[in-house]
Protein backbone atom coordinates (compact mmCIF):
# COMPACT_ATOMS: atom_id res chain seq x y z
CA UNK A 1 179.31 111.91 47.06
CA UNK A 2 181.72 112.98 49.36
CA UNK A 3 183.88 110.11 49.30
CA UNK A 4 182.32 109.12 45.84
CA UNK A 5 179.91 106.34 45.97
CA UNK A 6 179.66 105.93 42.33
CA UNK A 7 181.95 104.17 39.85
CA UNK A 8 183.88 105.99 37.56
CA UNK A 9 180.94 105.17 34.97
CA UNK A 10 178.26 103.75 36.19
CA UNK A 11 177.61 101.25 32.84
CA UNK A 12 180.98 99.67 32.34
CA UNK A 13 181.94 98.61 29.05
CA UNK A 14 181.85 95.10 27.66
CA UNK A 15 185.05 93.07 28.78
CA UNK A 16 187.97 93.39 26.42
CA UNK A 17 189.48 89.63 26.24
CA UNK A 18 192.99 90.12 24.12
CA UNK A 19 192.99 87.27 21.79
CA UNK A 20 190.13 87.54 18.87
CA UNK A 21 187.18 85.26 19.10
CA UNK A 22 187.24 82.29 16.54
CA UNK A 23 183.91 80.61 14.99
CA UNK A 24 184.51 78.37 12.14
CA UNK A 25 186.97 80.45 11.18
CA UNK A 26 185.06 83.97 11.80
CA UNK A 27 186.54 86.28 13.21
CA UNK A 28 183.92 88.22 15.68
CA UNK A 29 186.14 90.56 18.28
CA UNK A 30 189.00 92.52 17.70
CA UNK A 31 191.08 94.15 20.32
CA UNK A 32 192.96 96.86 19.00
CA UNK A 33 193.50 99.54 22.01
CA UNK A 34 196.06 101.34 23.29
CA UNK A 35 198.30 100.39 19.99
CA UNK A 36 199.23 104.06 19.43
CA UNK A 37 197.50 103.53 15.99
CA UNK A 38 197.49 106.65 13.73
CA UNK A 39 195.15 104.98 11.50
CA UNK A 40 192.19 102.06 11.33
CA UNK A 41 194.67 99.23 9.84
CA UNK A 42 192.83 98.17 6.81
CA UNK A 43 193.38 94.52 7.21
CA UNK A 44 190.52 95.28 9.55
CA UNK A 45 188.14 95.46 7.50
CA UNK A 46 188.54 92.56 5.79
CA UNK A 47 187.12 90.76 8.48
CA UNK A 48 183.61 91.13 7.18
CA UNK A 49 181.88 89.02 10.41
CA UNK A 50 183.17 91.69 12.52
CA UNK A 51 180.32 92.45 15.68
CA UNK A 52 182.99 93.71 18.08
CA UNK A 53 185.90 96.51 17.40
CA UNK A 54 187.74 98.35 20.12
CA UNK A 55 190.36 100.94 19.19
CA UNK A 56 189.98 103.10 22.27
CA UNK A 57 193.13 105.23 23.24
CA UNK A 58 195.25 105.46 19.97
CA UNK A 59 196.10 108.04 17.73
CA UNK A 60 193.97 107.86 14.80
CA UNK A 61 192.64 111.09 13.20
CA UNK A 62 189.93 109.52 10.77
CA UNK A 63 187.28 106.51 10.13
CA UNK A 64 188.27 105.64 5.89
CA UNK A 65 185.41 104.75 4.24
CA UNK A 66 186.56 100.95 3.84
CA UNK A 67 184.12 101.05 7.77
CA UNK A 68 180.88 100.11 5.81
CA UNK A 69 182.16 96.44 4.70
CA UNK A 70 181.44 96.24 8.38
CA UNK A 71 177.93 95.29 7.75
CA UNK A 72 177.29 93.23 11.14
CA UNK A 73 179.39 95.23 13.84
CA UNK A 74 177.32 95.65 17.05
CA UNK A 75 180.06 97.11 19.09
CA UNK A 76 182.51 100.26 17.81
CA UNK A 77 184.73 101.89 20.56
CA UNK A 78 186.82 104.39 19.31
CA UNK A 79 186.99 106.99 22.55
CA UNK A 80 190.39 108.68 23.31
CA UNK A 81 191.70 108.99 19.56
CA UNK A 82 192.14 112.60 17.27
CA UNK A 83 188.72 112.61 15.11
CA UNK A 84 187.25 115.53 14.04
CA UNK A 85 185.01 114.36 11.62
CA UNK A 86 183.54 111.22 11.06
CA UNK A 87 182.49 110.10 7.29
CA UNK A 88 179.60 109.59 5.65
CA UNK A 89 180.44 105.62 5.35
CA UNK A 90 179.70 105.48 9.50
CA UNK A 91 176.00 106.16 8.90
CA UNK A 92 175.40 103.03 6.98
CA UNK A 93 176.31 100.79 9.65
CA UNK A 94 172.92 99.81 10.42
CA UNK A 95 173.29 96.91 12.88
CA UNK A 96 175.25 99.09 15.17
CA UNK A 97 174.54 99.29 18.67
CA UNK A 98 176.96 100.29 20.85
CA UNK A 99 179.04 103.71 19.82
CA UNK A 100 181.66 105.23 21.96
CA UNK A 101 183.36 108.50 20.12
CA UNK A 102 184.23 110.04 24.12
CA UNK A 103 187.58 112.07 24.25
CA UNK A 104 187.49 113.35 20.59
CA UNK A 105 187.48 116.81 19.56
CA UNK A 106 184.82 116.31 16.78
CA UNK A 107 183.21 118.74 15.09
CA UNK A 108 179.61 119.30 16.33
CA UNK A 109 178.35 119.39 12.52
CA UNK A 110 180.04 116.16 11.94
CA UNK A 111 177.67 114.07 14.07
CA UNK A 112 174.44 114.41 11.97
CA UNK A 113 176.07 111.39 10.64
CA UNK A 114 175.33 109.25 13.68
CA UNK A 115 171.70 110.11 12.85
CA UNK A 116 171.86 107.30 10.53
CA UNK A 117 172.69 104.80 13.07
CA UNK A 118 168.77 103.67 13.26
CA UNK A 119 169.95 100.50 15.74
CA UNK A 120 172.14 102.18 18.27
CA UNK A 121 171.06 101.60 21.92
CA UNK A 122 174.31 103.56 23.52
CA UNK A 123 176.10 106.64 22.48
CA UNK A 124 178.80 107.86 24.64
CA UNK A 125 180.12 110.88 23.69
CA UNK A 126 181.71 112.23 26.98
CA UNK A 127 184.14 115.51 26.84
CA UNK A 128 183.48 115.77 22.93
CA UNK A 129 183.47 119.95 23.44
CA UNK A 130 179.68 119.96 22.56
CA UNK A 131 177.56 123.53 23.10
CA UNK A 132 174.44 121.27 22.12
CA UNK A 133 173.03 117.97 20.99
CA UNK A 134 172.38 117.97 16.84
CA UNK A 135 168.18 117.48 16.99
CA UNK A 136 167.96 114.82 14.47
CA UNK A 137 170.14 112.83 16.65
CA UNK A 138 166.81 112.86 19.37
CA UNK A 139 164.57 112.75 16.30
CA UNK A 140 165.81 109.67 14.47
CA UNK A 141 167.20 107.26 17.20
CA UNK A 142 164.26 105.63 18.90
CA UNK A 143 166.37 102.76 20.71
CA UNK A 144 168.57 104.50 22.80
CA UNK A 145 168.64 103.19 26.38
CA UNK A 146 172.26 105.18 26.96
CA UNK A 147 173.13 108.80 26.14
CA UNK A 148 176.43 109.72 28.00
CA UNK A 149 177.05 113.58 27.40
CA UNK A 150 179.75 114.16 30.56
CA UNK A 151 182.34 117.06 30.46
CA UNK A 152 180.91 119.56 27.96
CA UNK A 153 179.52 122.83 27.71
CA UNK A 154 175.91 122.12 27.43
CA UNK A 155 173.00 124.70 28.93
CA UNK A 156 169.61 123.15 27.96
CA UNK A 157 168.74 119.79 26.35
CA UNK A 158 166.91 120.20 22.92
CA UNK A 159 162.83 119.50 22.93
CA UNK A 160 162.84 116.45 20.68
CA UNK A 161 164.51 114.78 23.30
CA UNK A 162 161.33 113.80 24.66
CA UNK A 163 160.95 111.16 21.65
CA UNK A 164 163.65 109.26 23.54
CA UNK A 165 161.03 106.88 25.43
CA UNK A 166 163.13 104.09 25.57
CA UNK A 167 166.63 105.87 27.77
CA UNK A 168 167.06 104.20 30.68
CA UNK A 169 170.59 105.89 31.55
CA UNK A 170 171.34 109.74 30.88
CA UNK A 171 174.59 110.96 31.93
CA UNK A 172 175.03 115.34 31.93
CA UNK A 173 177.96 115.71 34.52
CA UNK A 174 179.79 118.81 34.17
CA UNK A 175 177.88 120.60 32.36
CA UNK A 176 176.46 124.18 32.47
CA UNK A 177 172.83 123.29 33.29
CA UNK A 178 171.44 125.85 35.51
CA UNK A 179 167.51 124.62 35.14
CA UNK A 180 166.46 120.85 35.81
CA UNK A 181 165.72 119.80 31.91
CA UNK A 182 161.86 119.98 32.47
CA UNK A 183 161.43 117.08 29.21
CA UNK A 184 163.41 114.64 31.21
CA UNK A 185 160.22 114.18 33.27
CA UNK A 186 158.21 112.90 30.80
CA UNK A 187 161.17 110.15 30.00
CA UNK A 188 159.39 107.26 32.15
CA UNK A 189 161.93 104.48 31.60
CA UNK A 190 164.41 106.24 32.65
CA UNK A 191 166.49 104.15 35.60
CA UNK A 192 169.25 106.61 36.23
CA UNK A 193 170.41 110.59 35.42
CA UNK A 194 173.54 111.87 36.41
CA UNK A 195 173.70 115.97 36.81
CA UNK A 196 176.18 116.22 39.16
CA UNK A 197 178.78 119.70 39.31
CA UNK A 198 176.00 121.81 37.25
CA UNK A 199 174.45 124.97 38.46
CA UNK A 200 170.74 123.63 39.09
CA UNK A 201 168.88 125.51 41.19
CA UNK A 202 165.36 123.69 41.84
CA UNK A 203 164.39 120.20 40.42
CA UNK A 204 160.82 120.29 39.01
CA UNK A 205 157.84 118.61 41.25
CA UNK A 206 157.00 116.29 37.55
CA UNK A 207 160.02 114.49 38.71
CA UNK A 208 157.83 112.50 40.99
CA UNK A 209 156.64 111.33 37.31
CA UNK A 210 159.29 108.97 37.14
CA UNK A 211 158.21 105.70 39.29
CA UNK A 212 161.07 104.56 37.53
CA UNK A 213 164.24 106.00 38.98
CA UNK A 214 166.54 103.91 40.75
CA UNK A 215 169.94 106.16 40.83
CA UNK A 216 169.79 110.07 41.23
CA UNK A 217 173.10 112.12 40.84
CA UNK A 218 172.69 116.13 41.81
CA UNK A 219 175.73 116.31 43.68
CA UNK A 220 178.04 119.71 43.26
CA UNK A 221 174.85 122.36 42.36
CA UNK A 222 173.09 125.47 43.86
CA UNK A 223 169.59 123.16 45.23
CA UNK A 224 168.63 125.17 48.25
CA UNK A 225 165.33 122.64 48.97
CA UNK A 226 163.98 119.12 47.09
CA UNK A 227 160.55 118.26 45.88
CA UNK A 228 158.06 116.07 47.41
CA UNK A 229 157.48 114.65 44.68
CA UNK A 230 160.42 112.56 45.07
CA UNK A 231 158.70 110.13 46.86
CA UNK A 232 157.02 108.90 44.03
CA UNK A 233 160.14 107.42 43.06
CA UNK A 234 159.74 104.46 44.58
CA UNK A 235 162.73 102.38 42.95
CA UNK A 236 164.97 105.23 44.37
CA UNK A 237 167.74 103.53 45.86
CA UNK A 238 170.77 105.90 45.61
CA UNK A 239 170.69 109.24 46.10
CA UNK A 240 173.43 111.82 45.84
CA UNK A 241 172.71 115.28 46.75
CA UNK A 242 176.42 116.27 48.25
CA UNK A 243 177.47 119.94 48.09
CA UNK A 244 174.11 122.05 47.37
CA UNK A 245 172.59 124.32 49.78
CA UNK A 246 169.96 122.26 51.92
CA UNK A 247 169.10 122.52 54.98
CA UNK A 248 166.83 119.85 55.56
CA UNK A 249 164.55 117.16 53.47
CA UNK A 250 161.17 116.52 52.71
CA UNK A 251 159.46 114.36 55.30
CA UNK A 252 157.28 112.18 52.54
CA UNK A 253 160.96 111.07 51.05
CA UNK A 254 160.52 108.62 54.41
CA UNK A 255 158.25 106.25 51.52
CA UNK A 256 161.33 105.75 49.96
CA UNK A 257 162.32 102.16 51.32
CA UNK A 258 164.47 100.73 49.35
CA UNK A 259 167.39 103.63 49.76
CA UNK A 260 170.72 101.81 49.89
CA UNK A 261 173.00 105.37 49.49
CA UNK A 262 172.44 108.56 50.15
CA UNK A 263 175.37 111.87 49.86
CA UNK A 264 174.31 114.55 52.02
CA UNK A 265 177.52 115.78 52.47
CA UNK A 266 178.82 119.93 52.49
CA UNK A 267 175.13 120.58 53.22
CA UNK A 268 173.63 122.98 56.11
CA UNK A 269 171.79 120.41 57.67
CA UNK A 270 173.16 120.92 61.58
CA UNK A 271 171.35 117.78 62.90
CA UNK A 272 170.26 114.52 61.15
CA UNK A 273 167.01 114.36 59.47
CA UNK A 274 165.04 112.25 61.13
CA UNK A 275 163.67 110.37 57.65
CA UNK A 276 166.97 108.94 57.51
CA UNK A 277 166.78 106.65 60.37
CA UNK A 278 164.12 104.99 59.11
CA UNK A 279 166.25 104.15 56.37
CA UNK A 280 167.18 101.01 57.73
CA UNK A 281 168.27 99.04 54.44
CA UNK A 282 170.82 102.11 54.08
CA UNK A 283 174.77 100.82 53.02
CA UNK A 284 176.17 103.97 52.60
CA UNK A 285 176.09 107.32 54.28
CA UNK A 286 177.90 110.49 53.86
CA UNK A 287 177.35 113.47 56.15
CA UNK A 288 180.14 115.14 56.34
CA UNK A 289 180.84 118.61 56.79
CA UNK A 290 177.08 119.17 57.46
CA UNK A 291 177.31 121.09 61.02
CA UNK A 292 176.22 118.25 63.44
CA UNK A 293 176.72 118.49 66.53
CA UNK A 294 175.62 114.97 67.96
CA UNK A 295 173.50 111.77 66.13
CA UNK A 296 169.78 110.90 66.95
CA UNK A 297 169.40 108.52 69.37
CA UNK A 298 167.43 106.30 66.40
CA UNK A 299 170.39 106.36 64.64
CA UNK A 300 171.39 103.13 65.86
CA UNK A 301 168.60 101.85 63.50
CA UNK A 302 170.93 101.94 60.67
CA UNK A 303 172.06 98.33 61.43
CA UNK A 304 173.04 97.44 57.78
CA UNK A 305 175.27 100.89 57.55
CA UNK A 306 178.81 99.57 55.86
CA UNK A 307 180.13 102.71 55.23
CA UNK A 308 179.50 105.98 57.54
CA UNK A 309 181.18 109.38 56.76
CA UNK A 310 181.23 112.28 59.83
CA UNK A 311 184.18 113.67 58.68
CA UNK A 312 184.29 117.92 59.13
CA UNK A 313 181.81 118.07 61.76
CA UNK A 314 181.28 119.83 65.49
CA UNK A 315 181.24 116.30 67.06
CA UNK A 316 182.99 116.18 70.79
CA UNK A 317 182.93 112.79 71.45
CA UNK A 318 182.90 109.31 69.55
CA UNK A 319 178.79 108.59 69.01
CA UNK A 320 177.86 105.89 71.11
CA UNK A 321 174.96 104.85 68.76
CA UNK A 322 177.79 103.85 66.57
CA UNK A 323 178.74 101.15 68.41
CA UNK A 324 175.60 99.41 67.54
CA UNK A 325 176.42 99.70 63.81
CA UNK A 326 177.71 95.66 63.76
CA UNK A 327 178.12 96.09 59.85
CA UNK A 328 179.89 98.93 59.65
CA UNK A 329 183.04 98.49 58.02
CA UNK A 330 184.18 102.44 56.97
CA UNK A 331 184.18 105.22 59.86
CA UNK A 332 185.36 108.48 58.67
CA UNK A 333 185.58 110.70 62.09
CA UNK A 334 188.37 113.21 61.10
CA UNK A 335 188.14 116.46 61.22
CA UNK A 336 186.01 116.98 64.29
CA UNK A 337 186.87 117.81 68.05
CA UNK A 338 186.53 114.45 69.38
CA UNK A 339 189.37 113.43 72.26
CA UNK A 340 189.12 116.80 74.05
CA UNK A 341 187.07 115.57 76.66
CA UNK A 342 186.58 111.76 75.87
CA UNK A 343 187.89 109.83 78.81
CA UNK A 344 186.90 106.12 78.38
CA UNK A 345 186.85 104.90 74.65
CA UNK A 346 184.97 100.95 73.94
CA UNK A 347 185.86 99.47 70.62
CA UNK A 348 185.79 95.67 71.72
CA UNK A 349 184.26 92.76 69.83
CA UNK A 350 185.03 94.32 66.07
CA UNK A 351 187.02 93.74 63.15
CA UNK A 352 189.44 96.41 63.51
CA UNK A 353 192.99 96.07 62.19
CA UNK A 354 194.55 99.15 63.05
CA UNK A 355 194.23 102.32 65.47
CA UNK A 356 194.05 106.09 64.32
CA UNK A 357 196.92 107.61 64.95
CA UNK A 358 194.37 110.33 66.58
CA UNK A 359 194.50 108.75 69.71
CA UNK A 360 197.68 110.36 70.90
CA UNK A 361 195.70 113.73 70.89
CA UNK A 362 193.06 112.53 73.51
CA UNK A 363 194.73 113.98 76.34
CA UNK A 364 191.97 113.25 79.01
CA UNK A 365 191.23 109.60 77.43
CA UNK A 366 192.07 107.32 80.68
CA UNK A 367 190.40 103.79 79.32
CA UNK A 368 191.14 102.28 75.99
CA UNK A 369 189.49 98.53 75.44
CA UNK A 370 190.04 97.22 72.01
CA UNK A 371 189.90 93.66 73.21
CA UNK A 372 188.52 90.80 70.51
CA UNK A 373 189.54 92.52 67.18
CA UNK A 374 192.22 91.89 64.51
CA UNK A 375 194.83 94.43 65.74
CA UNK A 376 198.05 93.37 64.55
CA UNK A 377 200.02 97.00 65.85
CA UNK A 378 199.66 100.00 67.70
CA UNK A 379 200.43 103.45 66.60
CA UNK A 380 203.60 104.82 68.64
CA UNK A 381 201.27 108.06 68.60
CA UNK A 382 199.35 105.99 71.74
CA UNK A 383 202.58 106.62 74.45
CA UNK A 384 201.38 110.31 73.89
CA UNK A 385 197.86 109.47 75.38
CA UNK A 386 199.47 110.25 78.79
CA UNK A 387 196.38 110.28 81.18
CA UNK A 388 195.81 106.22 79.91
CA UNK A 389 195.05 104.15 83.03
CA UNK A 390 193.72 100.91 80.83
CA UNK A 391 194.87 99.25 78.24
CA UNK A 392 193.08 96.10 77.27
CA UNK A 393 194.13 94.71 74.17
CA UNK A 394 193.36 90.62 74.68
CA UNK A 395 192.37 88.51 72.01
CA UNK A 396 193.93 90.53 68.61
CA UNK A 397 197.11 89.73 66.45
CA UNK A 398 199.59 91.89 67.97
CA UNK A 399 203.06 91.05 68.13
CA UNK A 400 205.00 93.85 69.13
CA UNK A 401 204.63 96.63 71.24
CA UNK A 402 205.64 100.22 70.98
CA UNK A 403 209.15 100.88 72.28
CA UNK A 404 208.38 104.34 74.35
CA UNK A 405 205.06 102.34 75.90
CA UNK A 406 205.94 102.38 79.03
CA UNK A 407 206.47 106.11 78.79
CA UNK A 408 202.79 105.56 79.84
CA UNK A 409 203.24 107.06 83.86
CA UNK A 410 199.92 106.28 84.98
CA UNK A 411 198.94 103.56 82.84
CA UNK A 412 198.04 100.63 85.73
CA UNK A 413 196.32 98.07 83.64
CA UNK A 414 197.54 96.58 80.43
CA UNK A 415 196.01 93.23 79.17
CA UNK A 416 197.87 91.26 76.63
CA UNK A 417 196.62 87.72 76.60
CA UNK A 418 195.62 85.76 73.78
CA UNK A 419 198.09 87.46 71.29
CA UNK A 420 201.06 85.89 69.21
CA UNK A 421 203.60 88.32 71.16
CA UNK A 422 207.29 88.44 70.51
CA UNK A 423 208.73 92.06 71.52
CA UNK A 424 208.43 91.28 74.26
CA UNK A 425 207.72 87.42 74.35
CA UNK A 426 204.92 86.08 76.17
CA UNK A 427 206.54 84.84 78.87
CA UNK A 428 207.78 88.30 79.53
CA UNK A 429 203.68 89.87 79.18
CA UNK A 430 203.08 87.26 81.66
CA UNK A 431 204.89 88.91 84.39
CA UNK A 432 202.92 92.18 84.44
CA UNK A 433 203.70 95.54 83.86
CA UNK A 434 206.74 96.28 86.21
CA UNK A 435 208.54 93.34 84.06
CA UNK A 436 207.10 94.61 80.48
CA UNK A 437 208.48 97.59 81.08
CA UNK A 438 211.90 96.59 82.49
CA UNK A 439 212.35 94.61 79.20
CA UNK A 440 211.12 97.88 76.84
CA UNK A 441 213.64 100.04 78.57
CA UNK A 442 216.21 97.41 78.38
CA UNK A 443 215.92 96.97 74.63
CA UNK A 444 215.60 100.57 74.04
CA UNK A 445 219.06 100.92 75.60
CA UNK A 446 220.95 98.42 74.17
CA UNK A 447 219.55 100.29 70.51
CA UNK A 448 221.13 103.22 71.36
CA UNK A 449 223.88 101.51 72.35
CA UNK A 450 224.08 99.65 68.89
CA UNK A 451 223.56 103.23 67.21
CA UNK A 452 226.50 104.45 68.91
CA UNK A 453 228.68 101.53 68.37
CA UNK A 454 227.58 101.61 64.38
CA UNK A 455 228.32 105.59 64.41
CA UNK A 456 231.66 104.89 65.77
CA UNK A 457 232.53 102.45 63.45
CA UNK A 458 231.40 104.22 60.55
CA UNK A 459 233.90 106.80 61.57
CA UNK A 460 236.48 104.83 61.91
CA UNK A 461 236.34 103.09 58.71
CA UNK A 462 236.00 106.70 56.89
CA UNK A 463 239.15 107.96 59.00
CA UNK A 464 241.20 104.63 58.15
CA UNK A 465 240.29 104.98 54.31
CA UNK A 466 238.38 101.83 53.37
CA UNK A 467 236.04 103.38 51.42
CA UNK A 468 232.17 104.79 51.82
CA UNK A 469 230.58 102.75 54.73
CA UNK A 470 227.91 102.13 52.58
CA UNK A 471 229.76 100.38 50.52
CA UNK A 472 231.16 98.13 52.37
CA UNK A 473 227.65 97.09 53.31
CA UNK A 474 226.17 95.96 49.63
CA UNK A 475 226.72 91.98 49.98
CA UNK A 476 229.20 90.99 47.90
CA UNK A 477 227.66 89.10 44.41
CA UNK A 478 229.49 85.93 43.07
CA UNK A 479 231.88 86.85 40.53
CA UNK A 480 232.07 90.39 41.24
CA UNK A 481 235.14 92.72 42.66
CA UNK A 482 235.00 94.83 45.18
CA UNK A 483 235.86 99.04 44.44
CA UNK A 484 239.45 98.42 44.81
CA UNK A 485 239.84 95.31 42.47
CA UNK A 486 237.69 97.07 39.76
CA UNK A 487 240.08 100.04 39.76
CA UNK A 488 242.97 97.02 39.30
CA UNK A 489 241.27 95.47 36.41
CA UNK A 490 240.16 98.14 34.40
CA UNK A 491 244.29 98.77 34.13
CA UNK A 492 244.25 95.19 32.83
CA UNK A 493 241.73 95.55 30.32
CA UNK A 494 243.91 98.57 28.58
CA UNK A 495 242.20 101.76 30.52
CA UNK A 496 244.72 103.83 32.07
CA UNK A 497 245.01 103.85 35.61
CA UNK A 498 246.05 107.24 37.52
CA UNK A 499 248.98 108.53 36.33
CA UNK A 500 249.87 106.31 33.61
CA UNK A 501 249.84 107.61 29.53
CA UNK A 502 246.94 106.31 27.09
């Protein structure tokens, strides 16, 4: 999505612990990554109650054949090395379930041997330089519950796919799929597919065939309009559809209650569709740069939202329906023309802990209250905000206050109670504004009266030749000599001084 609601890979691999795993005196797990191996060390292999290998990001350029004394290896990560081929010897590891070859520049040809792999459940061959998928790899594996084919060059999925009827999780990001792979529909366990930054132009209505779905990645394509279908996927609970070329959605996607995310981002939607308010279990949202001009008024529905993107939009003032959002814990609001006109600006009883530095370009805002939240500064951009007449801040963590505040002509109320103040001290906020500001223009001049003072002396020690002023600062170690002495001693220790003869 816009702001990327997904993990970097959305089935992380098993936890690496660093010391091997020790039962009566098997060894089960070795750890070998990011070793800078150019080869498999053969003492490996001698470990013949191996279930667990990584050697992810090394060096090594080939599997020996010595890999089939691995009879009982479960697990073989070897993503992120220099193979080209794999041997013949791989294909007889028959209790092997878990193959990661990503980041390799193998030779398409070579991986007829993975055929053999009869057990394997996941295959992750991301950014392997693959034009298309060797068919008796779809023929002969009829466990596999992962396929991860991200980063290559594929256009079309082969037929025999279809005999896959156990994938759960397909993964065909960046790609060059311009059609929705039609035998994917008939794929009824699948639980998530990932097609994001293709060139898909319509997703088929027998998508609606799988009841199954739970996560649906079409970010980054050419979709102009979505099937109605959809609704039939009634597990659907995240749904990224971020950069295509909608302009609205299907009304009978409102079935779809258990939707958690949802990227509708860099779309031509202009208003929000009204589906999406019902919606209430949503988490996430991303809209931005999708032409909206205000929010619904049901918007304020979306009680459970944690994370809300508006970012890029036409929007003139700050939504009050967001104010109603109690979960919300992410607002993006950049990039829009909010402040122009905005002249009184609520943001009490949250958990903020800072302001945007955006508020020094609201030139008509007049009252700020951002009482009862966890501030614990305030931008110096906020002395720019010069039509502020209120500025209630009780009840956060500040402690300071900006130096040029009371630069602030017409600001007549400032509230400051309840706050661990110290610039200026709370005796000092006590006393109102006239005395607040007396004590920020006080301190302001006595700092550019301690500039002055520290440029004049810096000049003076540079005209009387003591040295950089600089150096005079470093605090002197134990033990150690100053410029001057060091000059002394390296005479001492035989080095020439100026002007002397080696």
């Amino acid at each position: 999505m816009s702001k990327d609601i997904k993990s970097v890979e959305h089935s992380p691999k098993i936890h690496q612990r660093n010391d091997p795993q020790h039962v009566n005196d098997r060894t089960f797990f070795i750890d070998a990554s990011n070793q800078s191996l150019t080869a498999i060390p053969l003492e490996i292999f001698t470990f013949t109650e191996l279930e667990e290998v990584h050697l992810e990001n090394n060096q090594i350029e080939e599997i020996p054949q010595e890999i089939q004394r691995l009879k009982n290896i479960r697990v073989l990560y070897l993503d992120k090395n220099n193979l080209r081929s794999l041997c013949p010897a791989l294909g007889l590891l028959s209790s092997l379930e878990r193959l990661d070859l990503s980041y390799n520049p193998i030779f398409s040809s070579s991986l007829l041997v993975v055929s053999f792999l009869h057990a394997l459940r996941e295959l992750r061959l991301y950014q392997t330089d693959l034009k298309e998928i060797p068919v008796v790899i779809c023929k002969n594996l009829h466990h596999l519950e992962l396929l991860g084919l991200t980063g290559n060059h594929l256009k079309c999925l082969p037929k025999e796919i279809v005999n896959q009827t156990k994938l759960r999780e397909i993964y065909l990001k960046r790609n060059q799929f311009e059609a929705f792979p039609q035998e994917l529909c008939v794929l009824y366990n699948l639980e998530i597919i990932d097609m994001d930054e293709n060139k898909i132009g319509a997703i088929p209505e027998e998508i609606g065939h799988l009841t199954g779905l739970q996560k649906f990645y079409v970010a980054s394509n050419n979709l102009p309009v979505l099937p109605a279908s959809l609704c039939h996927c009634s597990q659907l609970s995240v749904l990224d559809l971020s950069h295509n070329l909608l302009h609205s959605i299907p009304k009978s996607l409102t079935e779809l209650r258990k939707m958690t995310e949802i990227g509708l981002s860099g779309n031509r939607l202009e208003k929000v569709p009204y589906l999406i308010c019902r919606w209430t279990s949503l988490h996430l949202l991303y809209l931005g740069n999708t032409g909206l001009h205000r929010l619904r008024g049901s918007f304020r529905r979306l009680v459970n939202l944690r994370c809300l993107d508006l970012s890029q939009n036409h929007l003139d003032h700050c939504p009050l329906q967001i104010c109603a959002l109690k979960n919300l814990e992410v607002l993006g609001l950049d990039d829009n023309k909010i402040g122009q006109s905005l002249k009184e600006l609520y943001i009490e009883n949250n958990h903020l802990e800072y302001l945007p530095v955006s508020l020094g370009s609201m030139p008509n805002l007049e009252v700020l209250d951002c009482r009862h939240n966890l501030l614990k500064q305030l931008p110096d951009a906020i002395c720019q905000a010069q039509a502020l007449k209120e500025l209630l801040l009780e009840d956060n963590l500040l402690t300071h206050l900006p130096e040029n505040l009371d630069s602030l002509l017409n600001l007549k109320v400032l509230t400051l109670m309840d706050n661990p103040m110290e610039e200026p001290p709370k005796e000092v906020c006590a006393e109102g504004n006239e005395v607040i500001w007396k004590y920020l223009k006080e301190k302001r001049n006595r700092n550019i009266m301690a500039t002055k003072i520290q440029a004049w002396w810096r000049g003076t020690v540079v005209r009387k030749g003591f040295g950089k002023f600089g150096e005079l600062l470093k605090p002197r170690k134990k033990g150690k000599t100053s410029p001057k002495d060091k000059k002394g001693k390296k005479d001492v220790k035989g080095k020439p001084g100026k002007g002397k003869k080696k």
